[in-house]
PDB file of N, CA and C in Angstrom:
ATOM      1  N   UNK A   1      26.667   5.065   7.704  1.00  0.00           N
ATOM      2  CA  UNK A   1      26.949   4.448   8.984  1.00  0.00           C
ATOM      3  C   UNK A   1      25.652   4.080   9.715  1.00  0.00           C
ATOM      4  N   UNK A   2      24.671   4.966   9.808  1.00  0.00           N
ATOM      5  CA  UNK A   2      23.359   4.433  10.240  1.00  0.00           C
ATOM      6  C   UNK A   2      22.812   3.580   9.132  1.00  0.00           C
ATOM      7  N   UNK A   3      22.792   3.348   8.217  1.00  0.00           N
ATOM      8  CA  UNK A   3      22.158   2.476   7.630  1.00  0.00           C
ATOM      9  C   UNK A   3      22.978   1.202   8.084  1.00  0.00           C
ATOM     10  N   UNK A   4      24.348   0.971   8.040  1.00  0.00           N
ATOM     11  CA  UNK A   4      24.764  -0.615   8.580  1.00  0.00           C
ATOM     12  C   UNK A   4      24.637  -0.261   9.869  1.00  0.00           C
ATOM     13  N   UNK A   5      24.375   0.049  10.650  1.00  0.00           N
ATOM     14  CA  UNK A   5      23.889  -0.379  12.176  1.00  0.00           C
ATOM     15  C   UNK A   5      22.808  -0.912  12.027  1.00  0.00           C
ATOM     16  N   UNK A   6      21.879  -0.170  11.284  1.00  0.00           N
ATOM     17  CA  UNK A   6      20.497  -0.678  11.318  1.00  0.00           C
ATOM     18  C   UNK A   6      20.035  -1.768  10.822  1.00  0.00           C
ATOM     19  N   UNK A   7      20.860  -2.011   9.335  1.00  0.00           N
ATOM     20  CA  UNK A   7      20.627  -3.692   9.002  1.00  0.00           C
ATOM     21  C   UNK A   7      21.556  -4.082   9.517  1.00  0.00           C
ATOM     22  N   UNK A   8      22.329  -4.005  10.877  1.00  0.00           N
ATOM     23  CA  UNK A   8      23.415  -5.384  10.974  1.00  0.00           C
ATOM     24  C   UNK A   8      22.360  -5.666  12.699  1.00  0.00           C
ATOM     25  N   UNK A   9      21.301  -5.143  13.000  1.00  0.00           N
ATOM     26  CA  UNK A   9      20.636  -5.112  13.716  1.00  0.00           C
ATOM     27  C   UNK A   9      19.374  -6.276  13.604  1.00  0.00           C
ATOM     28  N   UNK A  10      18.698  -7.072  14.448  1.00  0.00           N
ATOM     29  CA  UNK A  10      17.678  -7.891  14.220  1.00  0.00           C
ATOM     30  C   UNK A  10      16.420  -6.847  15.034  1.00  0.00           C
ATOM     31  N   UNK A  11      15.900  -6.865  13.790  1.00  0.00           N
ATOM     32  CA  UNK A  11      14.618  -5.692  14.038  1.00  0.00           C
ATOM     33  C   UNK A  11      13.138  -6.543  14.570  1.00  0.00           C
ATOM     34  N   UNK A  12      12.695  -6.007  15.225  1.00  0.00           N
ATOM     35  CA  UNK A  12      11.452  -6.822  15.539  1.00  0.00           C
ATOM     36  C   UNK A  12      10.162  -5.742  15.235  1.00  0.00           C
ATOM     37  N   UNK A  13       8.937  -5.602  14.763  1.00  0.00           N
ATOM     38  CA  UNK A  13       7.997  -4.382  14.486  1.00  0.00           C
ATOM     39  C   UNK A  13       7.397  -4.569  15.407  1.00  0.00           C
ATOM     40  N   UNK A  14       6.610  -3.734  16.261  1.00  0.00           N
ATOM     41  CA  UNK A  14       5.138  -3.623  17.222  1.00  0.00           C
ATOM     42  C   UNK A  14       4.219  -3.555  16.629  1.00  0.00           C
ATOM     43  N   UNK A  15       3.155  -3.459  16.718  1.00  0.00           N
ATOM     44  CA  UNK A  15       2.026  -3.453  15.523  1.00  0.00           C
ATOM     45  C   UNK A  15       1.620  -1.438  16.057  1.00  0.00           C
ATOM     46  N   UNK A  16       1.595  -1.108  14.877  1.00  0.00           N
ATOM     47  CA  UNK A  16       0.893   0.242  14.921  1.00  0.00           C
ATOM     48  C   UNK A  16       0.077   0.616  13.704  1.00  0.00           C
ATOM     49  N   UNK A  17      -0.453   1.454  13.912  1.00  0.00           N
ATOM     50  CA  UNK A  17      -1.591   1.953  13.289  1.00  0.00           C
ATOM     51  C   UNK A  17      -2.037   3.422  13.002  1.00  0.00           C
ATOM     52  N   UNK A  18      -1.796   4.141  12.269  1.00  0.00           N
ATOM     53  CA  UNK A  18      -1.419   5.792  11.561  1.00  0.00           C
ATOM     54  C   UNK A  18      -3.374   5.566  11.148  1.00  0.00           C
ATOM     55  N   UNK A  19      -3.955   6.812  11.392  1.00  0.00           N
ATOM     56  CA  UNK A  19      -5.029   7.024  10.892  1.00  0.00           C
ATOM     57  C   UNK A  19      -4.876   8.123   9.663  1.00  0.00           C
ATOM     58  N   UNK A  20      -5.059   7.482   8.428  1.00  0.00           N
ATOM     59  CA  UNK A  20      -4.476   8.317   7.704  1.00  0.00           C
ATOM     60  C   UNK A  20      -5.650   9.587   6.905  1.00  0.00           C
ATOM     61  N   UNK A  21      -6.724   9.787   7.547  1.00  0.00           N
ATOM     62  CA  UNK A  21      -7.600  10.871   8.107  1.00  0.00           C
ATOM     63  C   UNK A  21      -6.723  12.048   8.734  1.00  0.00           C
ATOM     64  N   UNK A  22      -6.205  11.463   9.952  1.00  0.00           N
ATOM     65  CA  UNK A  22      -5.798  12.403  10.820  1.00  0.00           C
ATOM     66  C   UNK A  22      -4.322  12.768  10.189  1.00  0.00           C
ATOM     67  N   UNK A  23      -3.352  11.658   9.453  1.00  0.00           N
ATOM     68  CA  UNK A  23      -2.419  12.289   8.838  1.00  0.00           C
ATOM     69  C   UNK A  23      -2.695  12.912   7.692  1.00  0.00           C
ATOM     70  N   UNK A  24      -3.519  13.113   6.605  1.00  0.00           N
ATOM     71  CA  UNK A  24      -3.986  13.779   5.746  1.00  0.00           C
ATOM     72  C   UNK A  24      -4.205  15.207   6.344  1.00  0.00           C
ATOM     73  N   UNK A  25      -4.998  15.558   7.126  1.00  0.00           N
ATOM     74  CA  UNK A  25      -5.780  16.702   7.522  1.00  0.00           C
ATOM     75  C   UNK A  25      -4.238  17.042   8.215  1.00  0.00           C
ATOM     76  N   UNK A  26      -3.257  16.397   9.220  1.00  0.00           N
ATOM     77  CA  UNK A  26      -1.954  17.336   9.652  1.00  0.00           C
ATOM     78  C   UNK A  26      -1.231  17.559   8.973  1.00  0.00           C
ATOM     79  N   UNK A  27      -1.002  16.879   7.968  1.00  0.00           N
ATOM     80  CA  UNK A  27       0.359  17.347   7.080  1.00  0.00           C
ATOM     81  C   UNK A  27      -0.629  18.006   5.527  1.00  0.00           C
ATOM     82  N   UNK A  28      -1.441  18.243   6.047  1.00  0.00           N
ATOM     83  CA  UNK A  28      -2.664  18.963   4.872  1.00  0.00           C
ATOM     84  C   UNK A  28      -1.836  18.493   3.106  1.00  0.00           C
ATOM     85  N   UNK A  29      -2.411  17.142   3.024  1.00  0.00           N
ATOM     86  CA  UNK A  29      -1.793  16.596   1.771  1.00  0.00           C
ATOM     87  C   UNK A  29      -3.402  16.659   0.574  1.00  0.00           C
ATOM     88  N   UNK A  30      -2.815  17.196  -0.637  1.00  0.00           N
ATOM     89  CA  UNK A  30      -3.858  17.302  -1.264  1.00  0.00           C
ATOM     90  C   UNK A  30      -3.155  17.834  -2.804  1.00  0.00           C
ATOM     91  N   UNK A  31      -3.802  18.235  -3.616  1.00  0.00           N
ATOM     92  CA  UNK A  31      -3.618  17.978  -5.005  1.00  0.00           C
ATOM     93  C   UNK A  31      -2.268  18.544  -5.114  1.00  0.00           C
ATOM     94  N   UNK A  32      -1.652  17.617  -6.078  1.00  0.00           N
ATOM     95  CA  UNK A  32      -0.166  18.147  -6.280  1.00  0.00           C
ATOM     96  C   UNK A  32       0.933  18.273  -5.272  1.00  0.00           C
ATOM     97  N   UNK A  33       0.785  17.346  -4.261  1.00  0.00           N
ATOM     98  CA  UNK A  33       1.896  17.140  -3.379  1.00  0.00           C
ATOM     99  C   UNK A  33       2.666  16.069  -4.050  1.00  0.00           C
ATOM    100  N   UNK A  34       3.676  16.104  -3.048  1.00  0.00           N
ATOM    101  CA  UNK A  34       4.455  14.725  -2.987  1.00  0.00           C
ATOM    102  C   UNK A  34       4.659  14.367  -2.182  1.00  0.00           C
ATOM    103  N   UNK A  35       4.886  13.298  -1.800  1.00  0.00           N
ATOM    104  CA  UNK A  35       4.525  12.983  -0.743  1.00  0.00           C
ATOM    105  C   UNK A  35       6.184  11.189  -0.710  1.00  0.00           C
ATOM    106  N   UNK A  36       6.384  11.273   0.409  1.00  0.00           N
ATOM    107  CA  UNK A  36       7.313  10.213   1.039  1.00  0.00           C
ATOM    108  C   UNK A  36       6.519   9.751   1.887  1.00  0.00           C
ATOM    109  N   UNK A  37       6.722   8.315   1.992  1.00  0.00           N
ATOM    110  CA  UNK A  37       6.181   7.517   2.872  1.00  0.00           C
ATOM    111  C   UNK A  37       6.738   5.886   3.128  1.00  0.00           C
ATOM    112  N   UNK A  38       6.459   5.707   4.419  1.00  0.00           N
ATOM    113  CA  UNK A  38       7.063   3.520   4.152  1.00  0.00           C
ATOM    114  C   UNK A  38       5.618   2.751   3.419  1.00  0.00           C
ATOM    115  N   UNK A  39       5.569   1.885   3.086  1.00  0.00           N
ATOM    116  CA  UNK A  39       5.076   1.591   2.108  1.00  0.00           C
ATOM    117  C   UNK A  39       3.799   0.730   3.016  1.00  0.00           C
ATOM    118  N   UNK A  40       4.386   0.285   4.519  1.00  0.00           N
ATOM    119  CA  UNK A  40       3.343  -0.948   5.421  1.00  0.00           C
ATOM    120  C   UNK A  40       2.883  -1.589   4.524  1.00  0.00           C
ATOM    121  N   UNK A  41       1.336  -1.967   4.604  1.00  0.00           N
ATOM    122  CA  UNK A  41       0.434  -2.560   3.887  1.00  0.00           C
ATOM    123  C   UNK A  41       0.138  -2.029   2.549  1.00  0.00           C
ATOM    124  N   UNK A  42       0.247  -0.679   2.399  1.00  0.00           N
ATOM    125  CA  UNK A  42      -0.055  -0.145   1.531  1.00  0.00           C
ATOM    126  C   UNK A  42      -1.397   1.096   1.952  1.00  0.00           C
ATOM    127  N   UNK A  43      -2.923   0.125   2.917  1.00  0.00           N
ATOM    128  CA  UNK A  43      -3.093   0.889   2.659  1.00  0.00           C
ATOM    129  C   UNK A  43      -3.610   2.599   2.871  1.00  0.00           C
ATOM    130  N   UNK A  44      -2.481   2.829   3.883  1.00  0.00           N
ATOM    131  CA  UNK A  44      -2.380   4.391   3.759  1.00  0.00           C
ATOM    132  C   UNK A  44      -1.922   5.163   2.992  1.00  0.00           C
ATOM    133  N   UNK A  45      -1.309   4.102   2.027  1.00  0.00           N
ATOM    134  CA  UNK A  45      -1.172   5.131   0.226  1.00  0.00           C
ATOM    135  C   UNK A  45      -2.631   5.014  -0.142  1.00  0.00           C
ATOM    136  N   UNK A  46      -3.565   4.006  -0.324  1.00  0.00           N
ATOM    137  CA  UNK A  46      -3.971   4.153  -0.858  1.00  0.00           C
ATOM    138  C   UNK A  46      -5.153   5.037  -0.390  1.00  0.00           C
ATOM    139  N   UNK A  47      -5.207   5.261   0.823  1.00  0.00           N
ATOM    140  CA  UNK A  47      -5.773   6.453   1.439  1.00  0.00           C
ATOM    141  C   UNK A  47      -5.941   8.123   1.002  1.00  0.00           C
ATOM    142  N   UNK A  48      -4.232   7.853   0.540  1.00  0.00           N
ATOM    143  CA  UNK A  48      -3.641   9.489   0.287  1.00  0.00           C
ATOM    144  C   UNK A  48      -3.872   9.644  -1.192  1.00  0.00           C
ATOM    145  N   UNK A  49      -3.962   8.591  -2.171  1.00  0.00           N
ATOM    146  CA  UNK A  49      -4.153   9.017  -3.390  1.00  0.00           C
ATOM    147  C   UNK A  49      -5.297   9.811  -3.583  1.00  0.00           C
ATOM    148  N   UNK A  50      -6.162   9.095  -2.716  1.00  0.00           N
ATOM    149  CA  UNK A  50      -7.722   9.705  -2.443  1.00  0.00           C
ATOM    150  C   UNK A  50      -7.688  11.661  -2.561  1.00  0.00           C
ATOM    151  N   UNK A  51      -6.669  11.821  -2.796  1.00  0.00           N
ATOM    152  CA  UNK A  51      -6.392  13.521  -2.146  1.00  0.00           C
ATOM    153  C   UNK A  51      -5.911  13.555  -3.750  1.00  0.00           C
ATOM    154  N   UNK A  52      -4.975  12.790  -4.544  1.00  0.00           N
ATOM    155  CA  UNK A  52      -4.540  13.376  -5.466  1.00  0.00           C
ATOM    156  C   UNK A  52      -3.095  14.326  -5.543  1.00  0.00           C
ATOM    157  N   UNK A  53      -2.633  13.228  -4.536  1.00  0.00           N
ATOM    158  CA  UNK A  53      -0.798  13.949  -5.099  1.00  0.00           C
ATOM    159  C   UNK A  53      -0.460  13.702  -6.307  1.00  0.00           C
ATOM    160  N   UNK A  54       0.539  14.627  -6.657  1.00  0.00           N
ATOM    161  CA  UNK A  54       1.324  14.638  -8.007  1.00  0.00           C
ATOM    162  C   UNK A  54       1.966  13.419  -7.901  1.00  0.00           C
ATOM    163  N   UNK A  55       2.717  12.712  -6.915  1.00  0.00           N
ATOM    164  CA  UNK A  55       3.574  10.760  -7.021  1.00  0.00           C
ATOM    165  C   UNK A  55       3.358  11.105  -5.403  1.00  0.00           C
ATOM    166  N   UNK A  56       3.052   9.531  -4.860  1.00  0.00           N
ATOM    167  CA  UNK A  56       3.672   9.401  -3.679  1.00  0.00           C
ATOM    168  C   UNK A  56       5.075   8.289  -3.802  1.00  0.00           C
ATOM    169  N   UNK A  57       6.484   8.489  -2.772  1.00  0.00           N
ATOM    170  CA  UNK A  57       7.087   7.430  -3.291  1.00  0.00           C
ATOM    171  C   UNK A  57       7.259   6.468  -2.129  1.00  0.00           C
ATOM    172  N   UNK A  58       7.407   5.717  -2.181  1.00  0.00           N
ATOM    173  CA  UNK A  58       7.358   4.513  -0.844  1.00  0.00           C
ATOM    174  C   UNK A  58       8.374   3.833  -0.876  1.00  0.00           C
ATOM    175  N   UNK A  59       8.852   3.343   0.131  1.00  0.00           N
ATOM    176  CA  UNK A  59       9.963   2.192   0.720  1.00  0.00           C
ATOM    177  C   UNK A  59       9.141   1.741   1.701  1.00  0.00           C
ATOM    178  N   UNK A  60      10.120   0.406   1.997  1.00  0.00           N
ATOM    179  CA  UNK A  60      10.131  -0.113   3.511  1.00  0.00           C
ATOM    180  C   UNK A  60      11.499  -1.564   2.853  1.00  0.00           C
ATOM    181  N   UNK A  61      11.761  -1.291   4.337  1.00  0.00           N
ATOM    182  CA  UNK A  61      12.303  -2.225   4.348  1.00  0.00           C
ATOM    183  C   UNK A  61      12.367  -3.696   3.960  1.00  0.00           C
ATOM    184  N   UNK A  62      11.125  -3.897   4.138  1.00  0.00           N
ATOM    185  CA  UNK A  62      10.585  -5.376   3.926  1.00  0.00           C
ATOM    186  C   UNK A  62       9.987  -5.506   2.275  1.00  0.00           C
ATOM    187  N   UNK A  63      10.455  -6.041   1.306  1.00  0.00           N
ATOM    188  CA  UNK A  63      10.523  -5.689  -0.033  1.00  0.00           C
ATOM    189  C   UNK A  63       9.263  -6.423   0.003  1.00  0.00           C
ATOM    190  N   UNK A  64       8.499  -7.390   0.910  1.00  0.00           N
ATOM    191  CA  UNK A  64       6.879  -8.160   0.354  1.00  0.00           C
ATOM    192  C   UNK A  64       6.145  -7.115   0.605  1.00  0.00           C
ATOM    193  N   UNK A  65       6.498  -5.802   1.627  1.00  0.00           N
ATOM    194  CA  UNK A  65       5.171  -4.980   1.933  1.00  0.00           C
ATOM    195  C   UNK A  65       5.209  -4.290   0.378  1.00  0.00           C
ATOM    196  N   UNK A  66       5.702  -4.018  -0.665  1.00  0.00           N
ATOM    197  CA  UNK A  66       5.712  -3.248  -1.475  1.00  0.00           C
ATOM    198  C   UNK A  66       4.961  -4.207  -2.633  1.00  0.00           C
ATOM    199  N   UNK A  67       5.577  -5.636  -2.634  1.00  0.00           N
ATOM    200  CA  UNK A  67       4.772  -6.672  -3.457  1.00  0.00           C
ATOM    201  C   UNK A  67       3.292  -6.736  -3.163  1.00  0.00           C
ATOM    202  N   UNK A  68       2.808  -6.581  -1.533  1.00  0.00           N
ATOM    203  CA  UNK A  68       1.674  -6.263  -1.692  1.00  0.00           C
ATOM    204  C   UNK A  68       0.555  -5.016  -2.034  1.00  0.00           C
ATOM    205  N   UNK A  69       1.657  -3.817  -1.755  1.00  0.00           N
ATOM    206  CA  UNK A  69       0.895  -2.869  -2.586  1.00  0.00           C
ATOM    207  C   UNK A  69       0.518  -2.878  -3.933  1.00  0.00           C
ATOM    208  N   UNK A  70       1.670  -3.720  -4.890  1.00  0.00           N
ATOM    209  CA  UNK A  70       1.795  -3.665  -6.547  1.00  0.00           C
ATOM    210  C   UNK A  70       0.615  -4.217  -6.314  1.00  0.00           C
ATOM    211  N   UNK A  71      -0.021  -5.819  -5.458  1.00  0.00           N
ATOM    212  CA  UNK A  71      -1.257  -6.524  -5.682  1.00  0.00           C
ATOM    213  C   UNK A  71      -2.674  -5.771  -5.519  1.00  0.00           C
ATOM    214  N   UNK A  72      -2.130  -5.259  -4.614  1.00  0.00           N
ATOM    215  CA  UNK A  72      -3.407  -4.151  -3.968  1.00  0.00           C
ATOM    216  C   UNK A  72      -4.176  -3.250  -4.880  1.00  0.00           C
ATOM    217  N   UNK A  73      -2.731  -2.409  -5.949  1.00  0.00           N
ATOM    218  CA  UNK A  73      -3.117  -1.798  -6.729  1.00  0.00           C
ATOM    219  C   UNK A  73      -3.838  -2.197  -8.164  1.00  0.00           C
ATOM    220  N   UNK A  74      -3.235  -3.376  -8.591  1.00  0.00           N
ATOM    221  CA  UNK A  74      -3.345  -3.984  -9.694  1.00  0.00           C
ATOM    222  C   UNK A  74      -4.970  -4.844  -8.986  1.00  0.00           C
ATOM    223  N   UNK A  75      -5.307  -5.195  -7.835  1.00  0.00           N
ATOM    224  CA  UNK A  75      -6.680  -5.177  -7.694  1.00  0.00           C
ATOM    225  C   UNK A  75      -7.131  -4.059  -8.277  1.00  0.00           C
ATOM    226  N   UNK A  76      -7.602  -2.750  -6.972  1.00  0.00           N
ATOM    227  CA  UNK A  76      -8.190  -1.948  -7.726  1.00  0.00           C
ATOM    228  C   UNK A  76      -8.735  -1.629  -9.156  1.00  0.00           C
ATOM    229  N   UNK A  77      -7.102  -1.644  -9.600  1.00  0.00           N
ATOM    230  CA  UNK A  77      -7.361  -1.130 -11.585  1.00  0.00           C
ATOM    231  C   UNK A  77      -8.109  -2.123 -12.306  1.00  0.00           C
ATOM    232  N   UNK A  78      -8.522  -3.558 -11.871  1.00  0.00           N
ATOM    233  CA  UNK A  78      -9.077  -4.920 -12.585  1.00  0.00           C
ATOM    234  C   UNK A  78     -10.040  -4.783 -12.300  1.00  0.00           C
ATOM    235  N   UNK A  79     -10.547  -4.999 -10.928  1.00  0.00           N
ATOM    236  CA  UNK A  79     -11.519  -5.587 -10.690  1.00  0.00           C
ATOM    237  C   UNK A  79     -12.867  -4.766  -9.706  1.00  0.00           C
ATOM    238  N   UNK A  80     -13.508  -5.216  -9.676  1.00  0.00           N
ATOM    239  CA  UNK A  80     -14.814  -4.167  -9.184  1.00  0.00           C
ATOM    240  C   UNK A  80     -14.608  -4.442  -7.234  1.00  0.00           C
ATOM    241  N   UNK A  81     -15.290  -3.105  -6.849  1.00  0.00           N
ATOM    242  CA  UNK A  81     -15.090  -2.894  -5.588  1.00  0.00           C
ATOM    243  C   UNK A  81     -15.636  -3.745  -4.715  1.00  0.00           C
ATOM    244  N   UNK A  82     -16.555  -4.816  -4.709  1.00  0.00           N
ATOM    245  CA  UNK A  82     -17.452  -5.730  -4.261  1.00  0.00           C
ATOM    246  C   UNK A  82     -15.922  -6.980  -4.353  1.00  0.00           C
ATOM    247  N   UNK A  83     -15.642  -7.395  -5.702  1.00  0.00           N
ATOM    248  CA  UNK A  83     -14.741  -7.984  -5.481  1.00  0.00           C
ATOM    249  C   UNK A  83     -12.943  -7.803  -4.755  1.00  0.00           C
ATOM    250  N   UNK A  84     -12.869  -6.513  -4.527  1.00  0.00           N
ATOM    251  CA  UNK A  84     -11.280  -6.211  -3.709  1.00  0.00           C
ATOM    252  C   UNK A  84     -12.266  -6.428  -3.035  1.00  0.00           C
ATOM    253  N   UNK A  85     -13.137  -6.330  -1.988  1.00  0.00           N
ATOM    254  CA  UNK A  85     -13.802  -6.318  -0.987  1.00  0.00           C
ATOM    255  C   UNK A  85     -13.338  -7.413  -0.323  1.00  0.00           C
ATOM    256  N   UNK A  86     -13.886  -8.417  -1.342  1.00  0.00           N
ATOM    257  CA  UNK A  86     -14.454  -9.913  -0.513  1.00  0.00           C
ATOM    258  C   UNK A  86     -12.732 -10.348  -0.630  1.00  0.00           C
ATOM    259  N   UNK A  87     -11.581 -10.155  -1.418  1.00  0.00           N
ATOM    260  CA  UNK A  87     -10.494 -10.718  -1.897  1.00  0.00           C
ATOM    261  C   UNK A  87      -9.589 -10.077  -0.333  1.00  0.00           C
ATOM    262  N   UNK A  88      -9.753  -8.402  -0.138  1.00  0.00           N
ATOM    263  CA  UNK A  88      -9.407  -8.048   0.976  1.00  0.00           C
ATOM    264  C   UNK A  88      -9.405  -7.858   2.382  1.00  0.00           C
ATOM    265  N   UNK A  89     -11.098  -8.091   2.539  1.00  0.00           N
ATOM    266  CA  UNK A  89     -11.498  -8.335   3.901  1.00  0.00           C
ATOM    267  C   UNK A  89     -12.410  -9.549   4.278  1.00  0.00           C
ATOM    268  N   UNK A  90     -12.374  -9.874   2.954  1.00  0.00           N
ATOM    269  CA  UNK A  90     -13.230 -11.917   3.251  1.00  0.00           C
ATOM    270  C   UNK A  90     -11.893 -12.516   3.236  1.00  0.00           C
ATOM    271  N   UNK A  91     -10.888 -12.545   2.480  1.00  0.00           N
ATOM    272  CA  UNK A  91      -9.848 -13.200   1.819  1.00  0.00           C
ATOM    273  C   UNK A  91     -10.515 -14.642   1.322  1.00  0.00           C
ATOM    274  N   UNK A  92     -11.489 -14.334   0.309  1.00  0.00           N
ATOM    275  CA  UNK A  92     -11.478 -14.592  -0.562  1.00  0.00           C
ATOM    276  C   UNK A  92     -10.681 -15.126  -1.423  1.00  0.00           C
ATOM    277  N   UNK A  93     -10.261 -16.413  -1.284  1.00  0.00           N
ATOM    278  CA  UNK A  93      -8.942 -16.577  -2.565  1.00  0.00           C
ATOM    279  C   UNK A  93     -10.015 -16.971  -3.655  1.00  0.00           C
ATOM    280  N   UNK A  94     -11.361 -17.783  -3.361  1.00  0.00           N
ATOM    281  CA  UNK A  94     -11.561 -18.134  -4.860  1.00  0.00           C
ATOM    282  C   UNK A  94     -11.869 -17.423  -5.631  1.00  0.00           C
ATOM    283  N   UNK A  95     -12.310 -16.111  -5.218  1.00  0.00           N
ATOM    284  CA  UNK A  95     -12.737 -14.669  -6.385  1.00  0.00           C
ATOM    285  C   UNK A  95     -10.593 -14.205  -6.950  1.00  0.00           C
ATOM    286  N   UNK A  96     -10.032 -14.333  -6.071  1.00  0.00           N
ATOM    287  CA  UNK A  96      -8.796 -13.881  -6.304  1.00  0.00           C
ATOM    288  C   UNK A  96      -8.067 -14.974  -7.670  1.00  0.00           C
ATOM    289  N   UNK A  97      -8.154 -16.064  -7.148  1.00  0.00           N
ATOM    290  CA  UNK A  97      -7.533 -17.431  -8.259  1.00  0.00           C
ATOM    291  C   UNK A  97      -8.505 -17.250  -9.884  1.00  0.00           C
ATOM    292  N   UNK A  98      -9.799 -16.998  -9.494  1.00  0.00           N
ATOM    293  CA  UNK A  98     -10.328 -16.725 -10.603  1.00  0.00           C
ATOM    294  C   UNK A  98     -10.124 -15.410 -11.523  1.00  0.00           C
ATOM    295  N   UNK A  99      -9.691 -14.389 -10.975  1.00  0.00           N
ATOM    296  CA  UNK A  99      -8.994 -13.310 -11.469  1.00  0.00           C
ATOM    297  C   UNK A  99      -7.555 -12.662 -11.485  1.00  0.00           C
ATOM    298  N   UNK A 100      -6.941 -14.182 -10.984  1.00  0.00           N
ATOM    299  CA  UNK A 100      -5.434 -13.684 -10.984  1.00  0.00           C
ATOM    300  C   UNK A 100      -4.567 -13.780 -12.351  1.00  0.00           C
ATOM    301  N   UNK A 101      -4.754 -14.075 -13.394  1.00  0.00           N
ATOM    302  CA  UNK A 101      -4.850 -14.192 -14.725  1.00  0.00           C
ATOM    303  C   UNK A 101      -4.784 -12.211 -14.907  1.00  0.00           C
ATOM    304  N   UNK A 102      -5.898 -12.434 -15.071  1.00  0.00           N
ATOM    305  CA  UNK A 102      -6.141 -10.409 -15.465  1.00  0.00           C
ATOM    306  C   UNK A 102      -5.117  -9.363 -14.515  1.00  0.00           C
ATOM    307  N   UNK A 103      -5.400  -9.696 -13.034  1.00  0.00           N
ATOM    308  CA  UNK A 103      -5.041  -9.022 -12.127  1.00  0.00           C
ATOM    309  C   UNK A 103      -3.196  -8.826 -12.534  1.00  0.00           C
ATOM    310  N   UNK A 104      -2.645 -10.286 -12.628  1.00  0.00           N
ATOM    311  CA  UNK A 104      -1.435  -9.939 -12.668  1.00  0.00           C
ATOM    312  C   UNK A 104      -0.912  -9.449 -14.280  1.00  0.00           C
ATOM    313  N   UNK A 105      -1.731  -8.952 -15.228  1.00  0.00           N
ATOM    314  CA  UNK A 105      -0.832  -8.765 -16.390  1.00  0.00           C
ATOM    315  C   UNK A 105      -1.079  -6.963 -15.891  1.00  0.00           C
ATOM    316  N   UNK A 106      -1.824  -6.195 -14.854  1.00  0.00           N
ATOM    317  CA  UNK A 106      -2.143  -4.992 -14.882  1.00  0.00           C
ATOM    318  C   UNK A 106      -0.800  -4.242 -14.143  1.00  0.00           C
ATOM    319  N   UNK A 107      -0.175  -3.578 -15.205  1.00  0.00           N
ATOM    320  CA  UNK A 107       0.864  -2.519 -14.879  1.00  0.00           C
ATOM    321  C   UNK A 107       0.370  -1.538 -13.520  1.00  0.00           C
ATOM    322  N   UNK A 108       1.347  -1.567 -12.457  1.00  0.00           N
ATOM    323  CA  UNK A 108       1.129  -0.964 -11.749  1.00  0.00           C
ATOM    324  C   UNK A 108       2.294   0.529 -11.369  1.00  0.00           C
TER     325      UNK A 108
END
């Protein structure tokens, strides 16, 4: 019953922002957890892997925030940190178009 209220609802987001420092150190997440979470951008998973849970598992509602984690991740595993760099905070598409070939055959 709460779930059809909630999608028969037009949702609007605020912009927020979780420091995931400060959620790491409160919910003291570290080797061999598990961990639940919404998926946002991604990356405050990719924050928490940094600790080394056993799986984290993610939702959100919005099925592209999860398409961009698969990208996010499948960066990482390809390509060197100079390049997620410039692809993630230059947006960079021409380092991205030139490695989207590799990037997308990487199992995430």
């Amino acid at each position: 019953r709460v779930i059809e209220l909630a999608m028969s609802q037009t949702w609007i987001y605020n912009q927020s922002w979780e420091d995931p420092k400060v959620d790491i150190e409160h919910f003291r997440i570290g080797k061999g957890d598990r961990v639940c979470m919404l998926t946002t951008g991604g990356d405050n998973i990719l924050d928490y892997l940094l600790e080394d849970p056993e799986y984290i598992d993610t939702f959100d509602m919005n099925e592209h925030q999860n398409y961009l984690l698969d990208m996010k991740l499948a960066l990482v595993k390809t390509l060197t940190h100079e390049d997620c760099f410039a692809i993630l905070a230059r947006q960079n598409h021409e380092i991205f178009l030139k490695n989207y070939d590799e990037v997308s055959k990487c199992p995430v």
